[in-house]
Protein backbone atom coordinates (compact mmCIF):
# COMPACT_ATOMS: atom_id res chain seq x y z
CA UNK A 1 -55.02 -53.58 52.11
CA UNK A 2 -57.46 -50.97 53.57
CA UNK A 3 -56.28 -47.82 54.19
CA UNK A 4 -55.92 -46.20 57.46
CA UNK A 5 -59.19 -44.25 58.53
CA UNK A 6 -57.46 -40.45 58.60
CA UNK A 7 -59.26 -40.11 62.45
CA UNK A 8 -58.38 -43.64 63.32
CA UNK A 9 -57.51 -43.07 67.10
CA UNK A 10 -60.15 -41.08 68.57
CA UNK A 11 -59.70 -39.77 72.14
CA UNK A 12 -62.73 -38.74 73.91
CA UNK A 13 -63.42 -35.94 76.84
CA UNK A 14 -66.90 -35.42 78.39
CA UNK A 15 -68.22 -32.82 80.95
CA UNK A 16 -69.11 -33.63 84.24
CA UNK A 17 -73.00 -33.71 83.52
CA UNK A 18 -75.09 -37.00 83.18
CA UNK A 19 -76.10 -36.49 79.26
CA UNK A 20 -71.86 -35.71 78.25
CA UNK A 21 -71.01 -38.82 80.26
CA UNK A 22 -74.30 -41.06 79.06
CA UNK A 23 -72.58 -39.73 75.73
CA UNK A 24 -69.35 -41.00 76.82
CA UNK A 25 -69.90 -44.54 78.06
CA UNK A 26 -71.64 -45.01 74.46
CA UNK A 27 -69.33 -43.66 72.46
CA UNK A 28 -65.66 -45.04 74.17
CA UNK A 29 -67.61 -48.81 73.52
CA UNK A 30 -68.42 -48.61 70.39
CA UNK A 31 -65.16 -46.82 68.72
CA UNK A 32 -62.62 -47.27 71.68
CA UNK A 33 -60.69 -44.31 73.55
CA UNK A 34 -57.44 -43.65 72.92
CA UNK A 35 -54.53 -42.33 74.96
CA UNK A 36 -54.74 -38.30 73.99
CA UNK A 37 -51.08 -38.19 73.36
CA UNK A 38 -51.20 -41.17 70.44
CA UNK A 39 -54.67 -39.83 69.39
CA UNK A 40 -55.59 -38.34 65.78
CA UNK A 41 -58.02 -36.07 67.10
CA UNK A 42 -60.17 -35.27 70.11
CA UNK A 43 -63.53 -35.46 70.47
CA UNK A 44 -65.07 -33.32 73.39
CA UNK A 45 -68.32 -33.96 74.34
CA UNK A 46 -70.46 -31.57 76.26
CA UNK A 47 -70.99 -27.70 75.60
CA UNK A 48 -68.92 -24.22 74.74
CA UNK A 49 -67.51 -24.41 78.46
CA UNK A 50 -66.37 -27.69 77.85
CA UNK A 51 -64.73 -26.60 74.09
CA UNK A 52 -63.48 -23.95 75.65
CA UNK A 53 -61.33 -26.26 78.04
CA UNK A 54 -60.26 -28.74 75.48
CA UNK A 55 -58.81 -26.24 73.27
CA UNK A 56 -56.50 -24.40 76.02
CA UNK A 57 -55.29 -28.37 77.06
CA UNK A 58 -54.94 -28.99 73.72
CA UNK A 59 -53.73 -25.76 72.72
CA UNK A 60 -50.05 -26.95 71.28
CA UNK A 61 -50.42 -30.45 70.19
CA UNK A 62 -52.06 -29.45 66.65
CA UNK A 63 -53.89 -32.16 67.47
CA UNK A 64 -57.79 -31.08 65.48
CA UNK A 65 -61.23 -30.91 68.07
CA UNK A 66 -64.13 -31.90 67.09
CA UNK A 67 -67.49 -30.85 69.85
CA UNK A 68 -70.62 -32.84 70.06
CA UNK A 69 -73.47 -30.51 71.93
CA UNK A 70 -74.52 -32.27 75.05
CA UNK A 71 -74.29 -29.18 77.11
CA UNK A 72 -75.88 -26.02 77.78
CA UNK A 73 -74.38 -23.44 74.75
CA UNK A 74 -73.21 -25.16 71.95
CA UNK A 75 -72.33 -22.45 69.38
CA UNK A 76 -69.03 -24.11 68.91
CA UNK A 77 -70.41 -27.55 68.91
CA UNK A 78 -71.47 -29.89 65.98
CA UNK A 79 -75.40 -31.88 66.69
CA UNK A 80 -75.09 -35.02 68.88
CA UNK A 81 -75.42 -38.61 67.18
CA UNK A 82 -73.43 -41.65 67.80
CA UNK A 83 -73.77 -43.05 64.24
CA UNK A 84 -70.94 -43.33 61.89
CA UNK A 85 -68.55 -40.64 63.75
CA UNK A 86 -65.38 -41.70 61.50
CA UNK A 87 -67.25 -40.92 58.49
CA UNK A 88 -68.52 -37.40 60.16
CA UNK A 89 -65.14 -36.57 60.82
CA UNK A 90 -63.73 -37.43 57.51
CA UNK A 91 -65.90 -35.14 55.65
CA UNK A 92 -65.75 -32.27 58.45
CA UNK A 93 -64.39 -29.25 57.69
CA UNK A 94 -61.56 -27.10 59.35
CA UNK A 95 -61.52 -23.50 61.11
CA UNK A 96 -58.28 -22.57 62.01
CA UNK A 97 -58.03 -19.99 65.24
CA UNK A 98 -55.24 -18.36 66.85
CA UNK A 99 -55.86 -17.36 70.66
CA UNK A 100 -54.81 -14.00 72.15
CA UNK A 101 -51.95 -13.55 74.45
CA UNK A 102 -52.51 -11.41 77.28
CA UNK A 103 -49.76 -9.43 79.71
CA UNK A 104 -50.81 -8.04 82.38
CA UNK A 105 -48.96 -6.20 84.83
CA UNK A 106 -50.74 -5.50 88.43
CA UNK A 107 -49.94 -3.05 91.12
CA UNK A 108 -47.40 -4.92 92.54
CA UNK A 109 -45.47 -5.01 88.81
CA UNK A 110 -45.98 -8.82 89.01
CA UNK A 111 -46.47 -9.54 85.13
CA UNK A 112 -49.25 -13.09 84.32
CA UNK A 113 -49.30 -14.25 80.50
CA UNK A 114 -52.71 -16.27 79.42
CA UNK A 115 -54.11 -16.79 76.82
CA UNK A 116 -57.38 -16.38 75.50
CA UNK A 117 -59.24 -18.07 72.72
CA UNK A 118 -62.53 -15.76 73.27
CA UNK A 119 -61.47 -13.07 74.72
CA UNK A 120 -59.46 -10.65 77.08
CA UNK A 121 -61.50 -7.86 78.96
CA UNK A 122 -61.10 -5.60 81.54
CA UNK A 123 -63.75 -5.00 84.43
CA UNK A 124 -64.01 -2.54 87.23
CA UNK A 125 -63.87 -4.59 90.71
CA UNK A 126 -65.70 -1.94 92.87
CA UNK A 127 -68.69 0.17 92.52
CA UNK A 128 -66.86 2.81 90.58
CA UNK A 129 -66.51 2.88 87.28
CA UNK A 130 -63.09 2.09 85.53
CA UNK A 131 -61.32 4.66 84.10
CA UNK A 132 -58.82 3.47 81.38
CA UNK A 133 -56.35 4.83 78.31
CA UNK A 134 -56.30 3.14 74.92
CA UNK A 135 -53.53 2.74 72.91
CA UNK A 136 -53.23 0.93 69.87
CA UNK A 137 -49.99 -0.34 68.20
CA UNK A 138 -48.18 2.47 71.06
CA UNK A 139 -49.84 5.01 69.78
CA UNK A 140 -52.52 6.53 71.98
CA UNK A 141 -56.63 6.32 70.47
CA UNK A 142 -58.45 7.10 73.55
CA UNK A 143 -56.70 9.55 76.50
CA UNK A 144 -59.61 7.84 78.74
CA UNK A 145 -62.53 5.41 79.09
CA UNK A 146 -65.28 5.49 81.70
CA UNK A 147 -66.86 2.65 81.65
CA UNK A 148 -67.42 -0.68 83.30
CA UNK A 149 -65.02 -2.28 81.40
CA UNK A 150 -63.47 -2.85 77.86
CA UNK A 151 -63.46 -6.09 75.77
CA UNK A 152 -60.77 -7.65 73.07
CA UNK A 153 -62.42 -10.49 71.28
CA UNK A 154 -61.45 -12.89 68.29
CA UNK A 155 -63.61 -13.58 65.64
CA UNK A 156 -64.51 -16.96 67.56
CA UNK A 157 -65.14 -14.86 70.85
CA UNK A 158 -67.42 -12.29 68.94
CA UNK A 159 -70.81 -14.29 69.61
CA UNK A 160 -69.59 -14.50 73.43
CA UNK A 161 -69.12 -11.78 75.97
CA UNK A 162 -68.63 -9.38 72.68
CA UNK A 163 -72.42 -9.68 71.19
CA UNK A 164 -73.54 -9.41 74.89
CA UNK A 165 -72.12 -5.87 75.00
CA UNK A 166 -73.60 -4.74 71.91
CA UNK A 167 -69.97 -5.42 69.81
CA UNK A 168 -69.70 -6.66 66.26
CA UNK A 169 -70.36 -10.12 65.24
CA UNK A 170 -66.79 -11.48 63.08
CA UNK A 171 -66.45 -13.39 60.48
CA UNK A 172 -64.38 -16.62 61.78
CA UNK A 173 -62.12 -15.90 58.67
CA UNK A 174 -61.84 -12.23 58.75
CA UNK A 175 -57.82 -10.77 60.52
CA UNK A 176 -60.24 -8.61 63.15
CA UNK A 177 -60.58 -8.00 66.55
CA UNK A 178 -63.49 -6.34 67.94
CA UNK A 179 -62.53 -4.00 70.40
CA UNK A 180 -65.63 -3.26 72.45
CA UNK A 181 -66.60 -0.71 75.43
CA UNK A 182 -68.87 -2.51 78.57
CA UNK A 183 -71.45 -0.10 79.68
CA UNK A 184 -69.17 3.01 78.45
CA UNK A 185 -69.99 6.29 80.55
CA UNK A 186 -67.94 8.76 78.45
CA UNK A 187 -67.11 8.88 75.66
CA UNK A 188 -71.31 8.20 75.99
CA UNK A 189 -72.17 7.04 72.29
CA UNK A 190 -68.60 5.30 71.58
CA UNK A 191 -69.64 1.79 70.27
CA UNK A 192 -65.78 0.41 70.07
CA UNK A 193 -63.53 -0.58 66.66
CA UNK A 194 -62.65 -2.79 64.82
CA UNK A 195 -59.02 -3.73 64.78
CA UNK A 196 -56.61 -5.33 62.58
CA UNK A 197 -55.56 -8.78 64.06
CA UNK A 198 -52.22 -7.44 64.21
CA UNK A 199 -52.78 -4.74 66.30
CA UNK A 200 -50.65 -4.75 69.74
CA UNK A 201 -53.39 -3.37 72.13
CA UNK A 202 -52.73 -1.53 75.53
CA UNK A 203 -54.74 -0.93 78.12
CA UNK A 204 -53.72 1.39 81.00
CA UNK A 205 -55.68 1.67 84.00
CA UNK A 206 -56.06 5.11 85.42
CA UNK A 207 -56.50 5.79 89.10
CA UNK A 208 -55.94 2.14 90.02
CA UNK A 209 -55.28 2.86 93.71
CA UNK A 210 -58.91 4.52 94.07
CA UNK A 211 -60.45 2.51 90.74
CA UNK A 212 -59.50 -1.22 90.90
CA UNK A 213 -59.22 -3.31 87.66
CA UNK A 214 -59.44 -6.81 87.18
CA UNK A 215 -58.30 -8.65 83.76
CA UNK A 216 -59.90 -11.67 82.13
CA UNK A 217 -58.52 -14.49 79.38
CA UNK A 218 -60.91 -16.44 79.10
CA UNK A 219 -61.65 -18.01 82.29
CA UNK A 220 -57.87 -16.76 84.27
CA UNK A 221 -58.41 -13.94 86.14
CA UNK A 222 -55.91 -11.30 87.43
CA UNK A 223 -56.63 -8.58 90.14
CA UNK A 224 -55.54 -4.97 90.62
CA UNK A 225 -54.12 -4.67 87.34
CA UNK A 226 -52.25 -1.84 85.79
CA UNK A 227 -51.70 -2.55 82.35
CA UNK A 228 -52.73 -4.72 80.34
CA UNK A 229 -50.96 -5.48 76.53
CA UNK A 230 -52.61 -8.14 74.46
CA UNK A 231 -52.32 -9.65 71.08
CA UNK A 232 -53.10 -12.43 68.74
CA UNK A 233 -50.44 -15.13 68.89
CA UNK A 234 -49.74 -16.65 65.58
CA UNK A 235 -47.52 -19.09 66.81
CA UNK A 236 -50.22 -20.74 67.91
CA UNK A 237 -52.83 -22.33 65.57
CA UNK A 238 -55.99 -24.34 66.79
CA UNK A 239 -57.96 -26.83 64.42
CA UNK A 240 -61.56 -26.89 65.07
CA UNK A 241 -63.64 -29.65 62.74
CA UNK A 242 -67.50 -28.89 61.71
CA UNK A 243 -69.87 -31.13 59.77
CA UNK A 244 -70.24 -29.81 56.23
CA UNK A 245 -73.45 -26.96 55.85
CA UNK A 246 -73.12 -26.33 60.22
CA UNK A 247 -69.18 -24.37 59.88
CA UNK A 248 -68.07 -22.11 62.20
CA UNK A 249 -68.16 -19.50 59.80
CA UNK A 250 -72.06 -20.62 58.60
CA UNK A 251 -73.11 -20.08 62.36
CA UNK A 252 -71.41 -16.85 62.75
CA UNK A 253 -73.27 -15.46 59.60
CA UNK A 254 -76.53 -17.08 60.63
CA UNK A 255 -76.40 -15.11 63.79
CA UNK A 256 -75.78 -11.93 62.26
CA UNK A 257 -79.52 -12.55 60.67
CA UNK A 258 -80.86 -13.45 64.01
CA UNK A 259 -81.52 -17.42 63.58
């Protein structure tokens, strides 16, 4: 009797654009496409956008992802080929992530929970700059912030939003979080920290009637906020899959060199 292929039923997800869904159509004929809630793992096809997505749908089924690049970015996405995918995603290997939980309160002391697999920042919504107070694990680091903004990022969020501001690239296995200013007016040469990933981060905006905040998981927005309280949820585990020698944690280190 032959044994069960591990990634048997394969359920496939493409993004809207004509390469994912050229992808798609080939794919679903040659190795079927099963129903996602009977599947062994998910297949997205497209770019990080598109990753992005089918982690937060898929965030607590356990169920592992595995990203082809016919997108835009693909930093979280393995090369494109339609040959022998069951074999590819026996020998894959697995990053586990856990996302960040954001609470934020707004003016109005409505309180939104999201979560954020990237990361959570804070961004001024008028022309004047944000003033905010730090405090980490309820004690208080930073009395105030003038800046544009402030970003929280996981190690899978540092080569996003984070290494656009100037913050640290992570190692996908290191327990960090980058905490990283956005065009920080005073204190002028403060370049952020690095933060255990058990830290229980809060983020009080000052002024808010005059200075306006907004608040960012991900892609879920919330306006006016007040503060914000965010950190890693460990009830929550995601499996990503990478071919061997292209890991998430080989890319990460790769871009720390610049290629």
């Amino acid at each position: 009797m032959t044994k069960p292929a591990r990634y048997d039923r394969i359920a496939f997800v493409a993004s809207p654009s004509s390469e994912a869904q050229a992808a798609f159509g080939q794919l679903t004929s040659e190795y079927g496409n099963c129903d996602l809630e009977e599947a062994d793992i998910v297949v997205a096809l497209g770019g990080d956008g598109l990753m992005l997505q089918t982690l937060h749908q898929n965030m607590h089924t356990g169920k592992p992802i595995y990203g082809m690049h016919r997108g835009t970015v693909g930093f979280l996405m393995n090369e494109y080929s339609p040959h022998d995918l069951r074999a590819r995603l026996e020998t894959a290997h697995e990053s586990e992530i856990n996302p960040l939980l954001m609470r934020a309160t707004d003016v109005n002391d409505r309180v939104h929970l999201h979560h954020a697999i990237n990361e959570v920042y804070l961004f001024r919504q008028t022309s004047q700059a944000a003033h905010l107070r730090i405090l980490i694990d309820e004690r208080e680091r930073m009395p105030e912030l003038i800046a544009d903004g402030i970003i929280v990022a996981t190690p899978a969020g540092s080569t996003a939003y984070n290494l656009s501001a100037q913050g640290p690239i992570l190692p996908i296995n290191a327990a960090l979080l980058a905490l990283t200013p956005i065009s920080a007016f005073r204190p002028r040469r403060w370049r952020g920290a690095l933060l255990p990933n058990t830290a229980y981060v809060v983020i009080e905006v000052l002024e808010d009637d005059k200075r306006p905040v907004a608040a960012v998981a991900d892609h879920e927005e919330v306006r006016r906020v007040r503060r914000v309280e965010i950190l890693s949820d460990k009830s929550i585990s995601m499996r990503m899959l990478f071919d061997p020698g292209h890991s998430l944690e080989e890319r990460i280190l790769r871009e720390q060199f610049g290629y």
